[in-house]
PDB file of N, CA and C in Angstrom:
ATOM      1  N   UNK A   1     109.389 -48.156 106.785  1.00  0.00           N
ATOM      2  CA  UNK A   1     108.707 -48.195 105.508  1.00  0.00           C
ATOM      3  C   UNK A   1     108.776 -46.811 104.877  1.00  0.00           C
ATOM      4  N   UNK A   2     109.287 -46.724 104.084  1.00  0.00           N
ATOM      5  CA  UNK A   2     109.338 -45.762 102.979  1.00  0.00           C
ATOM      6  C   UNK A   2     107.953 -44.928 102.189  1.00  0.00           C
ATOM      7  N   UNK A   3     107.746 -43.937 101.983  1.00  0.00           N
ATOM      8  CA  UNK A   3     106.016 -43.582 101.536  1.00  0.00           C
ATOM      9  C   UNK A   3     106.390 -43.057 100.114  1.00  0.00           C
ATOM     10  N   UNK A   4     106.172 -44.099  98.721  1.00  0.00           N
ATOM     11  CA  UNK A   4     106.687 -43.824  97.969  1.00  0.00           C
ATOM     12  C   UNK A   4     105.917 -42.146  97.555  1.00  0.00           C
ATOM     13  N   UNK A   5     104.875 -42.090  97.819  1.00  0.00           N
ATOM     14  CA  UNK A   5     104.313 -41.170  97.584  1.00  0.00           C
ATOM     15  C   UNK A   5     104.641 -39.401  98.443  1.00  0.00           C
ATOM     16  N   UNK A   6     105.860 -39.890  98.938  1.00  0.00           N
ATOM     17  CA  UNK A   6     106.055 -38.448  99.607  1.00  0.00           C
ATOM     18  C   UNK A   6     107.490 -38.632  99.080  1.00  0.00           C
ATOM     19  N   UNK A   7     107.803 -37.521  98.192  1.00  0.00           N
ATOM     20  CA  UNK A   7     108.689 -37.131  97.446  1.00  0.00           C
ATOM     21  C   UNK A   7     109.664 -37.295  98.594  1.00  0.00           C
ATOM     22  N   UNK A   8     110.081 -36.102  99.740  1.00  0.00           N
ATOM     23  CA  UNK A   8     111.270 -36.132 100.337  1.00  0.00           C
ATOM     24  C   UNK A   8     111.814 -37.072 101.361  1.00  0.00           C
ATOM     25  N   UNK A   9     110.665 -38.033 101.370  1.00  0.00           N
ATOM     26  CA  UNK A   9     110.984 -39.145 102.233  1.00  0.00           C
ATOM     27  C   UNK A   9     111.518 -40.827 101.141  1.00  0.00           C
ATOM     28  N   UNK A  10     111.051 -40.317  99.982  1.00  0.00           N
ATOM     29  CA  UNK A  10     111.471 -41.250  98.737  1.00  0.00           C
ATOM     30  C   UNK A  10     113.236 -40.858  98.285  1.00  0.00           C
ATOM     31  N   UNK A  11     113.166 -39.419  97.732  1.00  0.00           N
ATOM     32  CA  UNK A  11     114.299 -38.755  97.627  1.00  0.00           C
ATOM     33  C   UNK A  11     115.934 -38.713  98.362  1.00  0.00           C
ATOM     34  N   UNK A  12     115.486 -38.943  99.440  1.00  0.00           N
ATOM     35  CA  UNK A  12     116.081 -38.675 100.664  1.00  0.00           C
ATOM     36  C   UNK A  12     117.021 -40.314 101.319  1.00  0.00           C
ATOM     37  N   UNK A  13     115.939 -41.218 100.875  1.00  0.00           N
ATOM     38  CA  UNK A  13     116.071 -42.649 101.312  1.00  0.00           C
ATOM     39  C   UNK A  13     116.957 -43.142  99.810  1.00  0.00           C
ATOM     40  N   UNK A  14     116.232 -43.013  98.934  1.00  0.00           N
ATOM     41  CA  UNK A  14     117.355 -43.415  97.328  1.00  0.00           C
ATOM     42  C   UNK A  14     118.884 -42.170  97.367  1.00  0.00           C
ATOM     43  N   UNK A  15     118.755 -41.303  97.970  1.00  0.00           N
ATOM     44  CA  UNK A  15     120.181 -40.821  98.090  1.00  0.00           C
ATOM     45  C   UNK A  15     120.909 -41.173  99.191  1.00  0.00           C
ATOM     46  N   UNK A  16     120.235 -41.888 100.576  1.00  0.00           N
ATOM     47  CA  UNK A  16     120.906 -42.741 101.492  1.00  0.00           C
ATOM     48  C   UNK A  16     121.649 -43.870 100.709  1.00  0.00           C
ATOM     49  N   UNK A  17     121.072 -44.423 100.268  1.00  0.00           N
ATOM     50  CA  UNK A  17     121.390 -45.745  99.356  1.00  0.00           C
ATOM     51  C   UNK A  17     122.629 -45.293  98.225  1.00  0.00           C
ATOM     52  N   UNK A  18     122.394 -44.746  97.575  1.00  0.00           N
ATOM     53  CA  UNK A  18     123.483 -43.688  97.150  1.00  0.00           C
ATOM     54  C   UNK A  18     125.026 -43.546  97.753  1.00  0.00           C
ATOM     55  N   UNK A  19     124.792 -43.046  98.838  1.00  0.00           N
ATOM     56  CA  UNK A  19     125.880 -42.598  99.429  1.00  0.00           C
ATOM     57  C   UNK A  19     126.357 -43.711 100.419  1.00  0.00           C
ATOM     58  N   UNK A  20     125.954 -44.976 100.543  1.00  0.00           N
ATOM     59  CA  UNK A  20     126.039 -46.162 101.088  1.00  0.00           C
ATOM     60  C   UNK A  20     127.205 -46.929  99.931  1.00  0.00           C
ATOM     61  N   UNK A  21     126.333 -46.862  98.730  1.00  0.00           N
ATOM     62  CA  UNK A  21     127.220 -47.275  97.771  1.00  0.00           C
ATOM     63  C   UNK A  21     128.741 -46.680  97.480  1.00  0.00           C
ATOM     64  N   UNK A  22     128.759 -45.180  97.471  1.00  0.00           N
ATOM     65  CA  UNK A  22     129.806 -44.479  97.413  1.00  0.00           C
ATOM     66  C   UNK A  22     130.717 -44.729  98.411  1.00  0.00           C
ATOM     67  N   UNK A  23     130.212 -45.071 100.151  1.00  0.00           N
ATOM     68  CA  UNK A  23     130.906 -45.486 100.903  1.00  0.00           C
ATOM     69  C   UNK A  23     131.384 -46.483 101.028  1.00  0.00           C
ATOM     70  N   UNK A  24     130.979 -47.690 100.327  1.00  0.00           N
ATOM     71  CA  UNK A  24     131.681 -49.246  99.488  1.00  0.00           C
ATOM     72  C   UNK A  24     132.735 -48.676  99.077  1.00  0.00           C
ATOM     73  N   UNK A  25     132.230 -48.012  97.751  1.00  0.00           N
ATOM     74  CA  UNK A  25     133.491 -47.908  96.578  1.00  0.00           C
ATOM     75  C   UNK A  25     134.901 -46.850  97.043  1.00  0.00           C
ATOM     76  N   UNK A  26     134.732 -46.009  97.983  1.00  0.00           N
ATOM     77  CA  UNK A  26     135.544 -45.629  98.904  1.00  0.00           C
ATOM     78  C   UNK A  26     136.579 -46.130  99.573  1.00  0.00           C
ATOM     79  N   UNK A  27     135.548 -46.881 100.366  1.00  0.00           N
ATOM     80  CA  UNK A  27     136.798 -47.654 101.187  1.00  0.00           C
ATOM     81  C   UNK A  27     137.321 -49.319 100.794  1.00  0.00           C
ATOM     82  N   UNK A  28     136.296 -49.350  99.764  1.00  0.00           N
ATOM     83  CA  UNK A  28     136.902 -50.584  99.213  1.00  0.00           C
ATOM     84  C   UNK A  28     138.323 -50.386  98.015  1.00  0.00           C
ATOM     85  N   UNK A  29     137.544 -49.429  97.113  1.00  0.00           N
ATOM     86  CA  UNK A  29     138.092 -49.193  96.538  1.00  0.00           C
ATOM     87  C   UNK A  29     139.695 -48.071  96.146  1.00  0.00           C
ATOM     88  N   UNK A  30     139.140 -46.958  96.571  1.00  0.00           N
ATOM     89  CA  UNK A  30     139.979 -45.432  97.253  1.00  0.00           C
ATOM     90  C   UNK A  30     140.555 -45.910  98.057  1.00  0.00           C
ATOM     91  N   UNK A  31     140.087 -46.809  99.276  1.00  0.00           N
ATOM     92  CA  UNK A  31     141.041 -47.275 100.544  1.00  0.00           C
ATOM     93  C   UNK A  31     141.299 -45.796 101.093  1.00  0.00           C
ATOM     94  N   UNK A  32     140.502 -45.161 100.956  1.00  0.00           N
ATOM     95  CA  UNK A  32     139.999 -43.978 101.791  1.00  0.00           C
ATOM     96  C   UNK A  32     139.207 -43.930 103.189  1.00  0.00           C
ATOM     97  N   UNK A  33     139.451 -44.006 103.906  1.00  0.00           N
ATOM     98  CA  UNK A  33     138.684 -44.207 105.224  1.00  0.00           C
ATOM     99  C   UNK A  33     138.384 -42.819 106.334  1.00  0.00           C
ATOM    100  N   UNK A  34     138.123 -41.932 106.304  1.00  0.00           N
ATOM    101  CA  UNK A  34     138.188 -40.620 107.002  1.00  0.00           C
ATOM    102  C   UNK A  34     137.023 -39.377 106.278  1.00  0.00           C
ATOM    103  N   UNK A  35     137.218 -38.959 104.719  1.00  0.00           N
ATOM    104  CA  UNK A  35     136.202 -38.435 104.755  1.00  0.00           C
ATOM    105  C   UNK A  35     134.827 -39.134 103.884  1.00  0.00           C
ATOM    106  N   UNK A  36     135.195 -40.443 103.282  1.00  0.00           N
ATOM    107  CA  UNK A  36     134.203 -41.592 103.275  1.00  0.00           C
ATOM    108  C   UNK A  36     132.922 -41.567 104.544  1.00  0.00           C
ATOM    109  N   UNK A  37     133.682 -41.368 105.765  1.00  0.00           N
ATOM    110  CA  UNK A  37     132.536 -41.978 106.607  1.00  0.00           C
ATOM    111  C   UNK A  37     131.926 -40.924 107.760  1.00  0.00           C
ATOM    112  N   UNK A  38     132.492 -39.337 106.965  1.00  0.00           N
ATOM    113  CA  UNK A  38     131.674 -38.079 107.168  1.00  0.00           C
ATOM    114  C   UNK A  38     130.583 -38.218 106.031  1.00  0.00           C
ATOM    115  N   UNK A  39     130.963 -38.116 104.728  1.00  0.00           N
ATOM    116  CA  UNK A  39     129.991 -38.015 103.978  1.00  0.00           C
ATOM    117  C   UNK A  39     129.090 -39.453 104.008  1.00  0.00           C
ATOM    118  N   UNK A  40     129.324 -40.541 104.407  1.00  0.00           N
ATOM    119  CA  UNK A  40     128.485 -41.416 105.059  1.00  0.00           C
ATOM    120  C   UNK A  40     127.321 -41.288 106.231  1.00  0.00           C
ATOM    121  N   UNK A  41     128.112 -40.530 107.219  1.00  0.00           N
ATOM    122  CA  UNK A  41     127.256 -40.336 108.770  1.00  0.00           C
ATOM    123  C   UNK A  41     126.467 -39.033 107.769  1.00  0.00           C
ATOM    124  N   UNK A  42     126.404 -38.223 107.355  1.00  0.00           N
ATOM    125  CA  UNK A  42     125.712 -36.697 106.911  1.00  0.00           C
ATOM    126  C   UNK A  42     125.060 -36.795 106.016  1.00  0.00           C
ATOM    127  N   UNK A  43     125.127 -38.275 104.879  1.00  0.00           N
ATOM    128  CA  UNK A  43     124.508 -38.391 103.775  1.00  0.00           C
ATOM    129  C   UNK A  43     123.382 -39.009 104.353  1.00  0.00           C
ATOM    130  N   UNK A  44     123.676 -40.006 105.232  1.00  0.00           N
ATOM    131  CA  UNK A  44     122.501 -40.677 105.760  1.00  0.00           C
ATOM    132  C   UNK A  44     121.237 -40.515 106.956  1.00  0.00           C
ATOM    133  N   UNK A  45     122.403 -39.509 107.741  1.00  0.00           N
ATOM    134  CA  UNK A  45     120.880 -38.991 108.635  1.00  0.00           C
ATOM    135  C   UNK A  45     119.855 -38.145 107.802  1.00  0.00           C
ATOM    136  N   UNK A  46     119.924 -37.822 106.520  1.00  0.00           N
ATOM    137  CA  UNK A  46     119.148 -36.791 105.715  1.00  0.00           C
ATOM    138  C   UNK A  46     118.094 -37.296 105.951  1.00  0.00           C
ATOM    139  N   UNK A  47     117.592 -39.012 105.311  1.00  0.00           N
ATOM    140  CA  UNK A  47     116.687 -39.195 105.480  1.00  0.00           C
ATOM    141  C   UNK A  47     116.271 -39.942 106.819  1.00  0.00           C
ATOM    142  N   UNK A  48     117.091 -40.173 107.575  1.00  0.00           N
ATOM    143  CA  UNK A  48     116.443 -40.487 109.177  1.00  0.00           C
ATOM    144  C   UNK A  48     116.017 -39.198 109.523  1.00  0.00           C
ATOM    145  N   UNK A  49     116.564 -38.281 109.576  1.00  0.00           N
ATOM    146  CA  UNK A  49     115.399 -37.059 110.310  1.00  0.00           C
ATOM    147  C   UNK A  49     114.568 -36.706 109.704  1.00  0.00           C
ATOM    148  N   UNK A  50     114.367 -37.123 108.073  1.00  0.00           N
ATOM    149  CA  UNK A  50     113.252 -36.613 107.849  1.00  0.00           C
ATOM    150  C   UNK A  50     112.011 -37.573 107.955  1.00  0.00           C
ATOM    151  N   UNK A  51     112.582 -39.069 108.127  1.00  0.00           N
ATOM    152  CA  UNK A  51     111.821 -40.154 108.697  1.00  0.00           C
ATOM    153  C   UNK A  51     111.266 -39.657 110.320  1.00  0.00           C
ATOM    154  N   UNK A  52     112.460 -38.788 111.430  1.00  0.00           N
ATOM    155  CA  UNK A  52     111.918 -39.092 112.572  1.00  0.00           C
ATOM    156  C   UNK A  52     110.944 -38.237 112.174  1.00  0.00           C
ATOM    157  N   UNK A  53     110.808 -36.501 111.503  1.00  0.00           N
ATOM    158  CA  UNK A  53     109.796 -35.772 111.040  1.00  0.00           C
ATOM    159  C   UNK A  53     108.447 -36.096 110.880  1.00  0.00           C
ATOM    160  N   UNK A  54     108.300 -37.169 109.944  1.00  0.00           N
ATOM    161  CA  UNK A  54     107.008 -37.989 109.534  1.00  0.00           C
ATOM    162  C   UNK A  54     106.136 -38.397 111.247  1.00  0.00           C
ATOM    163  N   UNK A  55     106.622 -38.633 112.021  1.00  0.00           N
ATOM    164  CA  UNK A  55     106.196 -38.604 113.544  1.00  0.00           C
ATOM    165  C   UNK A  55     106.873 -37.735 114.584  1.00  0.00           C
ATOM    166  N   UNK A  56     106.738 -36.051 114.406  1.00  0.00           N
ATOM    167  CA  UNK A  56     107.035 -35.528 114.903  1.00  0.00           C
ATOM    168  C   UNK A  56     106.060 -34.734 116.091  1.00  0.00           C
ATOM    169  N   UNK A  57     106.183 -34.306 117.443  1.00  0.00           N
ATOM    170  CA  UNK A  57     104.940 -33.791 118.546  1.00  0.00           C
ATOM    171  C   UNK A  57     104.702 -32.655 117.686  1.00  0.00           C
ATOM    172  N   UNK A  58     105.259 -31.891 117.314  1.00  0.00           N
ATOM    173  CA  UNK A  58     104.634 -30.768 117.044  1.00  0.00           C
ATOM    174  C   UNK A  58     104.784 -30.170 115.912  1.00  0.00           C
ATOM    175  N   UNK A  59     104.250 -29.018 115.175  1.00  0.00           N
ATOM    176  CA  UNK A  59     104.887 -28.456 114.191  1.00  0.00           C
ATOM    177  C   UNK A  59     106.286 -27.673 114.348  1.00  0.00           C
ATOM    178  N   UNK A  60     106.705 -27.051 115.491  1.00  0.00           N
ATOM    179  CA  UNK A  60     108.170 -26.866 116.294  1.00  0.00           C
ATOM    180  C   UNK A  60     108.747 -27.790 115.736  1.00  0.00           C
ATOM    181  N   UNK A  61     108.756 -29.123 116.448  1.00  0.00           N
ATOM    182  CA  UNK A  61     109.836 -30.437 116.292  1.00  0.00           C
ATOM    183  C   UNK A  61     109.775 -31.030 114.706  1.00  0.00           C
ATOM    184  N   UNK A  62     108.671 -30.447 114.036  1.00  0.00           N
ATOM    185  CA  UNK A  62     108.623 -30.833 112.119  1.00  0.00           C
ATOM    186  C   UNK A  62     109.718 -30.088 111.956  1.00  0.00           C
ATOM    187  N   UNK A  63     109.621 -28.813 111.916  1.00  0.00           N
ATOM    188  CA  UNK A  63     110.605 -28.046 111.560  1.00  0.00           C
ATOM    189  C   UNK A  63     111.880 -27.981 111.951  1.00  0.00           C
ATOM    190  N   UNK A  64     112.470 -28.519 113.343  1.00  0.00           N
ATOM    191  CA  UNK A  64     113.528 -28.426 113.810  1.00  0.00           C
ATOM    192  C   UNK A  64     114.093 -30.133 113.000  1.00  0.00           C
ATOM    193  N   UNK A  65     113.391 -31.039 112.769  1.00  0.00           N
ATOM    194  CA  UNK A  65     113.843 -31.840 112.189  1.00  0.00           C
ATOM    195  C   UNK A  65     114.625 -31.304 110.639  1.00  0.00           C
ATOM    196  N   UNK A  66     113.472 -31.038 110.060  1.00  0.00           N
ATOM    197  CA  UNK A  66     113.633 -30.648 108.539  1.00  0.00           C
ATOM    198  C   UNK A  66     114.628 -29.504 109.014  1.00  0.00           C
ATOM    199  N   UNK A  67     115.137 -28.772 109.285  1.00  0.00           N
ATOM    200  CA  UNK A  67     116.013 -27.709 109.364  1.00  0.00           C
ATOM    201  C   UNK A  67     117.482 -28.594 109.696  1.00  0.00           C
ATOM    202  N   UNK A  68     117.782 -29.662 110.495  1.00  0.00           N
ATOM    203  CA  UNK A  68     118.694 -30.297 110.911  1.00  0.00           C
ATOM    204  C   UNK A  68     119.242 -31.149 109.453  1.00  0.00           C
ATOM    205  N   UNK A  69     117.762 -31.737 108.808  1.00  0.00           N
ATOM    206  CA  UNK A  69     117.904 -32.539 107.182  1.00  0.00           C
ATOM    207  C   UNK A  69     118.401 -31.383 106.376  1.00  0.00           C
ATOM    208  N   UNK A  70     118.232 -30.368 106.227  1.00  0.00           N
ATOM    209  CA  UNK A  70     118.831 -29.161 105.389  1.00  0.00           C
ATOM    210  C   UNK A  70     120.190 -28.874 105.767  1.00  0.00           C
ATOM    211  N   UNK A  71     120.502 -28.885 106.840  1.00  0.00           N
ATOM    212  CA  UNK A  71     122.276 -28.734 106.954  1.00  0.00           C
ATOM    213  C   UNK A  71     122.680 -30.235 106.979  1.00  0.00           C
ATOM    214  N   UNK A  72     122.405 -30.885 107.111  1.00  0.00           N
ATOM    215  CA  UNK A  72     123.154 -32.353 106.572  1.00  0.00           C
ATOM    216  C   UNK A  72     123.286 -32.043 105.355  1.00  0.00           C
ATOM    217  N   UNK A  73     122.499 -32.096 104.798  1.00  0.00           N
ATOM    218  CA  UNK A  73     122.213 -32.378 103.213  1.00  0.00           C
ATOM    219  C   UNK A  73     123.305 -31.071 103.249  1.00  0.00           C
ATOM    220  N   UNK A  74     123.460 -30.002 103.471  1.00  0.00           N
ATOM    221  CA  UNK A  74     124.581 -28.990 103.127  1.00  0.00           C
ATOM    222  C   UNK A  74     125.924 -29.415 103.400  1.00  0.00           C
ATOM    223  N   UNK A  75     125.695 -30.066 104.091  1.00  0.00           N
ATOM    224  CA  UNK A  75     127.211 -30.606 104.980  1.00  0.00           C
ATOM    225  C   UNK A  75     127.932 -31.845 103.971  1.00  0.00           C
ATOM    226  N   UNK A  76     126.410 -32.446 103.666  1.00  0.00           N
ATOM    227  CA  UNK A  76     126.917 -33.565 102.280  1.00  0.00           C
ATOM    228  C   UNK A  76     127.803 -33.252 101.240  1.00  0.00           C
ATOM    229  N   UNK A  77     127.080 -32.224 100.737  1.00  0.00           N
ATOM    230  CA  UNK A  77     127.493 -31.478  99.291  1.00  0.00           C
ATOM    231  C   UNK A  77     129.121 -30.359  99.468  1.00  0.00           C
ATOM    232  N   UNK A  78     129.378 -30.194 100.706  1.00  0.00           N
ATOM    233  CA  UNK A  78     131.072 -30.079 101.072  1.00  0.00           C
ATOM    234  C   UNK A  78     131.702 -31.338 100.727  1.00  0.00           C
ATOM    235  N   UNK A  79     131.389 -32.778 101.463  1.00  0.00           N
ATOM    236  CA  UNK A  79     132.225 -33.576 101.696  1.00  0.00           C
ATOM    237  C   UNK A  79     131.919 -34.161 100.616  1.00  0.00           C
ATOM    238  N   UNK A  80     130.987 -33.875  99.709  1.00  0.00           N
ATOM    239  CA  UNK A  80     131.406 -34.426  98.217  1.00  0.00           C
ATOM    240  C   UNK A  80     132.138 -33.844  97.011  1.00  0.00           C
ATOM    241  N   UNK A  81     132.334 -32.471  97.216  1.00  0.00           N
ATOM    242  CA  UNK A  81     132.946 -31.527  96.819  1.00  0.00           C
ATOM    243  C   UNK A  81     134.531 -32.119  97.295  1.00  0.00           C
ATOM    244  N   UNK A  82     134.594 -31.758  98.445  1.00  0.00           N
ATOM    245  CA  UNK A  82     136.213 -32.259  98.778  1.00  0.00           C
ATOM    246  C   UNK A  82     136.717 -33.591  98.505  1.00  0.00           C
ATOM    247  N   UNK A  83     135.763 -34.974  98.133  1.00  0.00           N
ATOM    248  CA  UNK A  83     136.099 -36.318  97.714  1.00  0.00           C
ATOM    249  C   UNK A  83     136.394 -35.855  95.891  1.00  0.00           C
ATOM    250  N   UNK A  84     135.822 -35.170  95.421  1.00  0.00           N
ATOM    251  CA  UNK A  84     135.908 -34.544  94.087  1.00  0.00           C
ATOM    252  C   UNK A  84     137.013 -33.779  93.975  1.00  0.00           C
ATOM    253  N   UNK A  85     137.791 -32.909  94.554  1.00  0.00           N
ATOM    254  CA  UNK A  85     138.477 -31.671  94.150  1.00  0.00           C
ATOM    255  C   UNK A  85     139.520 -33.068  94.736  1.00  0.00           C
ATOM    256  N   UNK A  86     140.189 -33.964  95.524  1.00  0.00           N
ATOM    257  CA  UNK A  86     140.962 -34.623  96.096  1.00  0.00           C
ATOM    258  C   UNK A  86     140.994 -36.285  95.275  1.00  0.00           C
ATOM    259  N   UNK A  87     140.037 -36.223  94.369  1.00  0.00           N
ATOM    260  CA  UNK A  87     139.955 -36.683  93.277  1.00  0.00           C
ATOM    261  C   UNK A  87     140.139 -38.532  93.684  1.00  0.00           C
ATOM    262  N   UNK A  88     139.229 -38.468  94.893  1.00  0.00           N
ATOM    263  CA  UNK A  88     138.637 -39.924  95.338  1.00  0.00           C
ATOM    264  C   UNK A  88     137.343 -40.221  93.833  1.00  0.00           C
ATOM    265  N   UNK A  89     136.579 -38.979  93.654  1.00  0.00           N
ATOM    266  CA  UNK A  89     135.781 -39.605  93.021  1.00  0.00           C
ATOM    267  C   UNK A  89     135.405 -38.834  91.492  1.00  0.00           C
ATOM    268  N   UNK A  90     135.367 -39.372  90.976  1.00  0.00           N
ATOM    269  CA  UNK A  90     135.107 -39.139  89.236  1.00  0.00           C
ATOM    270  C   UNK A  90     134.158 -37.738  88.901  1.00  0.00           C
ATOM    271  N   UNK A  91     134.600 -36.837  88.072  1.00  0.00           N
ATOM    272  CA  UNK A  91     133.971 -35.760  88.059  1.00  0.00           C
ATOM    273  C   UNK A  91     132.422 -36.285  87.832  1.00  0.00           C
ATOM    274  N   UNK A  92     131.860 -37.099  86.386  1.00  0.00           N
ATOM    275  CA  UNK A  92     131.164 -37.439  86.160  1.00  0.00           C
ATOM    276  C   UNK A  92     130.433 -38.155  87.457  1.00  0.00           C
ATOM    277  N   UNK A  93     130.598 -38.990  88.444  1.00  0.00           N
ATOM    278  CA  UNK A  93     130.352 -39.236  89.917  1.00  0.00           C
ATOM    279  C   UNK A  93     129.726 -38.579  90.556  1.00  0.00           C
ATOM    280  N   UNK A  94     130.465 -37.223  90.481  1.00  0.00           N
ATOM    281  CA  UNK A  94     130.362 -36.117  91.399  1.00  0.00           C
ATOM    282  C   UNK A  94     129.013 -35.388  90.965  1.00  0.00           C
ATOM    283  N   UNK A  95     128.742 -34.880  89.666  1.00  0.00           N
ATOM    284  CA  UNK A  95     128.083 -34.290  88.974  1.00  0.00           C
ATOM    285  C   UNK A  95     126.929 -34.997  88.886  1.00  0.00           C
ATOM    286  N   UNK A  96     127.054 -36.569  89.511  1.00  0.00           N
ATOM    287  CA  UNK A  96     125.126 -36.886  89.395  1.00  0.00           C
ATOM    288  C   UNK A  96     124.947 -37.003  90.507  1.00  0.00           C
ATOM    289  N   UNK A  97     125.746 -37.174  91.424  1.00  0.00           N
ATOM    290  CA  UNK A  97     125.179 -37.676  93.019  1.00  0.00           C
ATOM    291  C   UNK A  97     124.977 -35.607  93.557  1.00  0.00           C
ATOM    292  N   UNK A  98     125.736 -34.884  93.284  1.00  0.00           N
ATOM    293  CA  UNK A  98     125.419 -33.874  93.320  1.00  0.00           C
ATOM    294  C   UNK A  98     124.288 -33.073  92.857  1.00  0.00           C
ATOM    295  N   UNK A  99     124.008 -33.817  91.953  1.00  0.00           N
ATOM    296  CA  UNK A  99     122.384 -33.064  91.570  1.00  0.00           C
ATOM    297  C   UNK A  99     121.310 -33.916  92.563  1.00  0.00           C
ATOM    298  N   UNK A 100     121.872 -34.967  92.724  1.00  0.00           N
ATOM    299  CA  UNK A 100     120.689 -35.250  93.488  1.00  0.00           C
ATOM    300  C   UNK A 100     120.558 -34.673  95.242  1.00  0.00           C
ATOM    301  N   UNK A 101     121.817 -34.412  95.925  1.00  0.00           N
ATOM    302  CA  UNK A 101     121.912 -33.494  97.008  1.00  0.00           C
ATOM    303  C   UNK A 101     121.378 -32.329  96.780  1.00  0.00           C
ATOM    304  N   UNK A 102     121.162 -31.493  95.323  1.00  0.00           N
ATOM    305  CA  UNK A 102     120.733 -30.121  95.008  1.00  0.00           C
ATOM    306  C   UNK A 102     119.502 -30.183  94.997  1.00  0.00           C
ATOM    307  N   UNK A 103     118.705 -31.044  94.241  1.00  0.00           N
ATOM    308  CA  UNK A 103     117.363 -31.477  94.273  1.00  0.00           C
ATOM    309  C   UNK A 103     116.927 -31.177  95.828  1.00  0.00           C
ATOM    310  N   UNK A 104     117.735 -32.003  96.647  1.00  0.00           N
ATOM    311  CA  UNK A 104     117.236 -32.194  97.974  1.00  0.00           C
ATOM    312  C   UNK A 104     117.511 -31.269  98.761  1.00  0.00           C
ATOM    313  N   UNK A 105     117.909 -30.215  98.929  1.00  0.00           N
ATOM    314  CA  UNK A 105     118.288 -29.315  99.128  1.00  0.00           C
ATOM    315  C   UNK A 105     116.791 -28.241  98.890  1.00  0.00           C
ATOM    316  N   UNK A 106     116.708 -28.124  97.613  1.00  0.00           N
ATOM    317  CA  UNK A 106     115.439 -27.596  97.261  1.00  0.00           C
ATOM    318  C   UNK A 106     114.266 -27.664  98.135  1.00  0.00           C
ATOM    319  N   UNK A 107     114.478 -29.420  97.944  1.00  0.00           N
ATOM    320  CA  UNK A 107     113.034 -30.007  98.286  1.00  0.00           C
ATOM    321  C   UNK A 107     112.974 -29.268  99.969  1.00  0.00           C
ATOM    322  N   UNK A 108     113.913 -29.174 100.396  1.00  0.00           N
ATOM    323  CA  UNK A 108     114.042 -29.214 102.265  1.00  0.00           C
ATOM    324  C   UNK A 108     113.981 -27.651 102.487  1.00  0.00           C
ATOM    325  N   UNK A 109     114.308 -26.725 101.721  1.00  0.00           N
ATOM    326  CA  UNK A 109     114.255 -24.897 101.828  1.00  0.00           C
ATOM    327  C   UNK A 109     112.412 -24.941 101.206  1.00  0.00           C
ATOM    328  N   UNK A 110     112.399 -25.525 100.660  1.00  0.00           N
ATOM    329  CA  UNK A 110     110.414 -25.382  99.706  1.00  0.00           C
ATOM    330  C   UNK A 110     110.096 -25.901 101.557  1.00  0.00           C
ATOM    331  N   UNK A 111     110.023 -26.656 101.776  1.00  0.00           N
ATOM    332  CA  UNK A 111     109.657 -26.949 103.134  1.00  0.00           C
ATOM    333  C   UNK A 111     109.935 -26.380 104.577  1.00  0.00           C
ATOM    334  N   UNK A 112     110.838 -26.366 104.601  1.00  0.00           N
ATOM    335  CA  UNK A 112     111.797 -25.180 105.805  1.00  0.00           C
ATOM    336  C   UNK A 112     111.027 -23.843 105.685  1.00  0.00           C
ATOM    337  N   UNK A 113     111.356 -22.680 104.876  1.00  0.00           N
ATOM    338  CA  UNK A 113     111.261 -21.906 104.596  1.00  0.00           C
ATOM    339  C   UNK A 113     109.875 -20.987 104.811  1.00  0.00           C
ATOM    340  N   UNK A 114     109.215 -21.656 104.013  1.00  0.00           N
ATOM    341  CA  UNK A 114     107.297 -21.503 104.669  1.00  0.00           C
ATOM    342  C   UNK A 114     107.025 -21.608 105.821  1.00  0.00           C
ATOM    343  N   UNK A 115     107.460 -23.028 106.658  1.00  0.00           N
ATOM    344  CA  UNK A 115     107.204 -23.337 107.569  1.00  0.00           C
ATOM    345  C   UNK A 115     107.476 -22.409 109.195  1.00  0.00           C
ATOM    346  N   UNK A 116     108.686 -22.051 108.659  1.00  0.00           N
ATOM    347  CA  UNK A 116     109.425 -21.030 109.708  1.00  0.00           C
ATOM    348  C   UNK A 116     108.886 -19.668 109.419  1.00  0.00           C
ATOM    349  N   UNK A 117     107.964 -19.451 108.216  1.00  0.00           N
ATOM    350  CA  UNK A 117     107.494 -17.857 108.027  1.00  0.00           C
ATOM    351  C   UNK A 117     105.974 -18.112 109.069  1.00  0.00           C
ATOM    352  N   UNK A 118     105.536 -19.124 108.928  1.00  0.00           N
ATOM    353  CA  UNK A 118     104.494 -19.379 109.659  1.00  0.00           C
ATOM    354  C   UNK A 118     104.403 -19.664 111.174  1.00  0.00           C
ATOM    355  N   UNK A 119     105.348 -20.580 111.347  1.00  0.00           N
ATOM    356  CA  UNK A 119     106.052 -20.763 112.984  1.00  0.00           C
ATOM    357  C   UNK A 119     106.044 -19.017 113.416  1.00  0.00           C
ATOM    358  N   UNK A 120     106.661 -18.133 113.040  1.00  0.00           N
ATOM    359  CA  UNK A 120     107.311 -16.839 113.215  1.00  0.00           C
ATOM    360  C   UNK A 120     105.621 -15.791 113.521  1.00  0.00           C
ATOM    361  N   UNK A 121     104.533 -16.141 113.261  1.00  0.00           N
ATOM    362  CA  UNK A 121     103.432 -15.304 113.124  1.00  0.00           C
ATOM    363  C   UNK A 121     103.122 -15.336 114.518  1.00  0.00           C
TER     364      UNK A 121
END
């Protein structure tokens, strides 16, 4: 279940869905099969770890989650970059599913970031 009310677990799950779709039109379409189903496996654990997060033992294992969702989500925004520059997918394509990896990106350093200044005390 999804908590519409927590931004990066909403965010995170509508850009799974996202990149589910892109992985249709890929291999259905592109008949691309190879970096389709990197940016598939990396688009989509974003929001499973930040799902396993939501029940995590400790504040340690919050953060080691959300830190793992921050390099996916980095790892995304390569392999959508390279489906773009290799011109599987439409600049215009590229330029909205990419803002929404940037968004999320944000959302996961606003979270990361604090968290690890505080972990660190």
């Amino acid at each position: 279940m999804i908590a519409e009310d927590n931004p990066i677990q909403a965010k995170s799950y509508a850009f799974a869905i996202r990149i589910v779709n892109a992985y249709k039109f890929l291999v259905g379409t592109q008949k691309e099969f190879v970096l389709s189903k990197q940016v598939l496996r990396s688009g989509t654990a974003i929001g499973a770890l930040v799902a396993e997060a939501h029940h995590a033992q400790s504040g340690a294992d919050f953060l080691n989650k959300m830190n793992i969702a921050l390099k996916e989500v980095s790892e995304t925004s390569y392999w959508l970059s390279l489906l773009k520059d290799t011109h599987y997918i439409e600049e215009s394509t590229y330029c909205s599913i990419s803002a929404d990896c940037n968004e999320l990106i944000a959302l996961l350093v606003s979270i990361v970031k604090p968290m690890k200044k505080s972990l660190n005390k």
